[in-house]
C-alpha atoms as a PDB file:
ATOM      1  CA  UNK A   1     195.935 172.206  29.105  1.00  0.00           C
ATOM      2  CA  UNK A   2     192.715 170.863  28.164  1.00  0.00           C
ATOM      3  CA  UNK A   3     193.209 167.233  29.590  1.00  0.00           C
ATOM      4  CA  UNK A   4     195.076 168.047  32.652  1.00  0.00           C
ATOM      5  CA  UNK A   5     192.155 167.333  35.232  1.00  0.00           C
ATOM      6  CA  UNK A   6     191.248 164.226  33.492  1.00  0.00           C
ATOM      7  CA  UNK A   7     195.213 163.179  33.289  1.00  0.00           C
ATOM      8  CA  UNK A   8     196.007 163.566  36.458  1.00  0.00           C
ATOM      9  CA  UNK A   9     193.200 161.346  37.593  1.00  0.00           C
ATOM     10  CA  UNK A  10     193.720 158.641  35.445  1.00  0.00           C
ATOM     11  CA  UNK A  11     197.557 158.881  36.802  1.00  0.00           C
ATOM     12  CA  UNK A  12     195.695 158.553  40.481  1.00  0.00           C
ATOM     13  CA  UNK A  13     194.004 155.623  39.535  1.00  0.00           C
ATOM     14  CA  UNK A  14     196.100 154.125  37.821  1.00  0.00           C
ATOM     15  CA  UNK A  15     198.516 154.878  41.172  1.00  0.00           C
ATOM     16  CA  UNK A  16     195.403 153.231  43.564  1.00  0.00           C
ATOM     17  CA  UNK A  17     195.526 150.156  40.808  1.00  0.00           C
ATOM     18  CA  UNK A  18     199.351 149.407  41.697  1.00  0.00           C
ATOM     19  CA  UNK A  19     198.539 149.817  45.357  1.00  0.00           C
ATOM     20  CA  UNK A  20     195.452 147.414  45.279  1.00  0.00           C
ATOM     21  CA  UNK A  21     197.984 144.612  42.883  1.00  0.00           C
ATOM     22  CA  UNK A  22     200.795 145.184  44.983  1.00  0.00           C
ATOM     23  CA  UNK A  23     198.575 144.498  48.636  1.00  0.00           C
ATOM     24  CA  UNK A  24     195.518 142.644  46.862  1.00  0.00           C
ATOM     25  CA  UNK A  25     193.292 145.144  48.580  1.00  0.00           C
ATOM     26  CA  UNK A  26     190.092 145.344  46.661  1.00  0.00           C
ATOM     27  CA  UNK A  27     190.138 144.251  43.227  1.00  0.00           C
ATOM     28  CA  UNK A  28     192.596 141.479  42.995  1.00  0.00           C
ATOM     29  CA  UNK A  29     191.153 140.050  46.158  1.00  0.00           C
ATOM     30  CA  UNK A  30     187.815 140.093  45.094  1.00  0.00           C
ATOM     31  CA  UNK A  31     186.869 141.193  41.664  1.00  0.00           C
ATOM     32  CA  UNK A  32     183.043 140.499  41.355  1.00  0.00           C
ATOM     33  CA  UNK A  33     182.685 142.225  44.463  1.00  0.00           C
ATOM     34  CA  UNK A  34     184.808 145.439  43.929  1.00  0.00           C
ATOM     35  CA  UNK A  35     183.017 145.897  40.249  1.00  0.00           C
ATOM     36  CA  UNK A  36     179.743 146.024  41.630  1.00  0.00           C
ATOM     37  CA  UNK A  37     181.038 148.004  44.490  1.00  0.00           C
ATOM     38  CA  UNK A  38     182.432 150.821  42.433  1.00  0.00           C
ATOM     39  CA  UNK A  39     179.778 150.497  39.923  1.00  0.00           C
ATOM     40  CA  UNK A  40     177.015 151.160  42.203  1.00  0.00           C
ATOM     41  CA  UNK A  41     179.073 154.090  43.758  1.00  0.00           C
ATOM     42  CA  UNK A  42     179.916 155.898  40.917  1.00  0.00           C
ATOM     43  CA  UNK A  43     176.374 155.212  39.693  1.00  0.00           C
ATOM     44  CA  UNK A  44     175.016 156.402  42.850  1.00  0.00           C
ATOM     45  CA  UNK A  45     176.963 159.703  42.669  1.00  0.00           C
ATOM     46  CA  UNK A  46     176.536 160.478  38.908  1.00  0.00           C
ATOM     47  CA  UNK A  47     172.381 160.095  40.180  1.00  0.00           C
ATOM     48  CA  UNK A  48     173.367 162.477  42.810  1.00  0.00           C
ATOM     49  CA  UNK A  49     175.465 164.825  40.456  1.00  0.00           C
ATOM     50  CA  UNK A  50     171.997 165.096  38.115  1.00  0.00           C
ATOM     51  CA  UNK A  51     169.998 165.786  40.842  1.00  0.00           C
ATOM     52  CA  UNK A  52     172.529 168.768  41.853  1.00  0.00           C
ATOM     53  CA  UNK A  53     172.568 169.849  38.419  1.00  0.00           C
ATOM     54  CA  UNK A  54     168.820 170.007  37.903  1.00  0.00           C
ATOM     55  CA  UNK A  55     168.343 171.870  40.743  1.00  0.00           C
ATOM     56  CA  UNK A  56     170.507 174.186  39.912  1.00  0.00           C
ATOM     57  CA  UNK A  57     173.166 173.382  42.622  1.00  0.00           C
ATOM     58  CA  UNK A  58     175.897 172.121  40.941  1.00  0.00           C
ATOM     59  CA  UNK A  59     177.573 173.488  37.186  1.00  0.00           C
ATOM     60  CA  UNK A  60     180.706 172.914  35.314  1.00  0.00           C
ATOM     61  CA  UNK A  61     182.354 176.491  35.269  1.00  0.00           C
ATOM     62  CA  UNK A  62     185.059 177.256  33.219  1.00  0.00           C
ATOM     63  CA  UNK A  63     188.413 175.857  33.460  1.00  0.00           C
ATOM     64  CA  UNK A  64     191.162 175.837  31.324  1.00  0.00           C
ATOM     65  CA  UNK A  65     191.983 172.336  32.927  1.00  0.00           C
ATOM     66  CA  UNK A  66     189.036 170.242  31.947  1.00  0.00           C
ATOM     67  CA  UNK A  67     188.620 168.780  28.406  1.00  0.00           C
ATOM     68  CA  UNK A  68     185.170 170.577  28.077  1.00  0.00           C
ATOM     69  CA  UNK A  69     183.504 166.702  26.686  1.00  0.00           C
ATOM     70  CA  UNK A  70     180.272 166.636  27.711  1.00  0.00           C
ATOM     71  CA  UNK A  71     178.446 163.922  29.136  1.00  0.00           C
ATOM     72  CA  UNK A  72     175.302 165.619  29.534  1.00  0.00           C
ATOM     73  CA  UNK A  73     174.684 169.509  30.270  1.00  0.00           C
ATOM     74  CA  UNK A  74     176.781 170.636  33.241  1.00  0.00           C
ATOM     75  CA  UNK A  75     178.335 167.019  33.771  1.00  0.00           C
ATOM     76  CA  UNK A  76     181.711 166.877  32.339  1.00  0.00           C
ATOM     77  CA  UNK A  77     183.286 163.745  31.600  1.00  0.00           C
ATOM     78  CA  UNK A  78     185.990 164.034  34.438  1.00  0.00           C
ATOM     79  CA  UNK A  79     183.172 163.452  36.717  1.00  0.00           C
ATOM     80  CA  UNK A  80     183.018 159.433  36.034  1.00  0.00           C
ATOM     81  CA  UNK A  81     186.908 159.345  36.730  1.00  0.00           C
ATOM     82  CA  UNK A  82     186.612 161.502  39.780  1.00  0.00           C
ATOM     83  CA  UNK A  83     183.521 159.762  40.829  1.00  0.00           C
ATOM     84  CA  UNK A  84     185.103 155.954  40.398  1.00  0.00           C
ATOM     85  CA  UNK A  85     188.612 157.817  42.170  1.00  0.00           C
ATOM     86  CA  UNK A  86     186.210 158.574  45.044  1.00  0.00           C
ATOM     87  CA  UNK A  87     185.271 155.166  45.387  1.00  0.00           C
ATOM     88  CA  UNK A  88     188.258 152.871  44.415  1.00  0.00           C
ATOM     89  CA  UNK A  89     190.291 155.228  47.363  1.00  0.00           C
ATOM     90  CA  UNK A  90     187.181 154.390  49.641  1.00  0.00           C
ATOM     91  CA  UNK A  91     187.249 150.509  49.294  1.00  0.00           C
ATOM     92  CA  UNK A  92     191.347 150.652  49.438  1.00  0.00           C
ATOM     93  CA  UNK A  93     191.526 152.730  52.328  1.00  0.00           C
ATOM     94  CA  UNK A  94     188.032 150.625  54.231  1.00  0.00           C
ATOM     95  CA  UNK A  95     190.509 147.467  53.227  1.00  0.00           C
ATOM     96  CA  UNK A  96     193.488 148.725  54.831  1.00  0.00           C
ATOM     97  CA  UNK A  97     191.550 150.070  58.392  1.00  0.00           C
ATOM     98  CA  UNK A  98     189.635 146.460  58.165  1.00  0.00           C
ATOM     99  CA  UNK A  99     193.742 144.687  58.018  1.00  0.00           C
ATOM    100  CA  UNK A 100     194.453 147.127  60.931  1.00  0.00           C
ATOM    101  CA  UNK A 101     192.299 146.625  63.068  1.00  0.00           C
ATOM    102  CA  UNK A 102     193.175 142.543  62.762  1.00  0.00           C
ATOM    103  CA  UNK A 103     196.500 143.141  63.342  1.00  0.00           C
END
């Protein structure tokens, strides 16, 4: 039960990749751009994330669900795949509203 959280989001990206090959939506139409883009997003959050933590506002809990590997006090490493989930849906979904909106 461990790896269930961090399963199931690699099984959502990995769903968001097929929908971005299949449409070319953000990283098949423009690689360079799309790694920066969810680099500095997930980088932006995990900066966010430590601030929260440091503060006192944010901590991991307990969950039978998460894999309990550490990437620093309070920041589990589920929280890179959530954070670059967060992101990759953000640039498929802007890319599908900008296609709509052309139409």
């Amino acid at each position: 039960m461990g790896f269930a959280y961090i399963s199931i989001l690699m099984v959502s990206l990995a769903g968001f990749a097929i929908l971005d090959r299949k449409f070319s939506l953000v990283i098949w139409k423009d690689a360079k751009w799309a790694a920066f883009t969810l680099a500095f997003g997930v980088l932006f959050f995990s900066i966010w994330d430590v601030a929260g933590i440091m503060a006192d506002i944010f901590s991991t809990g307990s969950s039978k669900y998460i894999s309990g590997l550490m990437m620093a006090p309070d920041f589990p490493i589920e929280e890179l795949f959530f954070l670059t989930l967060l992101c990759y849906q953000t640039l498929i979904f802007w890319e599908i509203l900008k296609r709509r909106r052309s139409v």
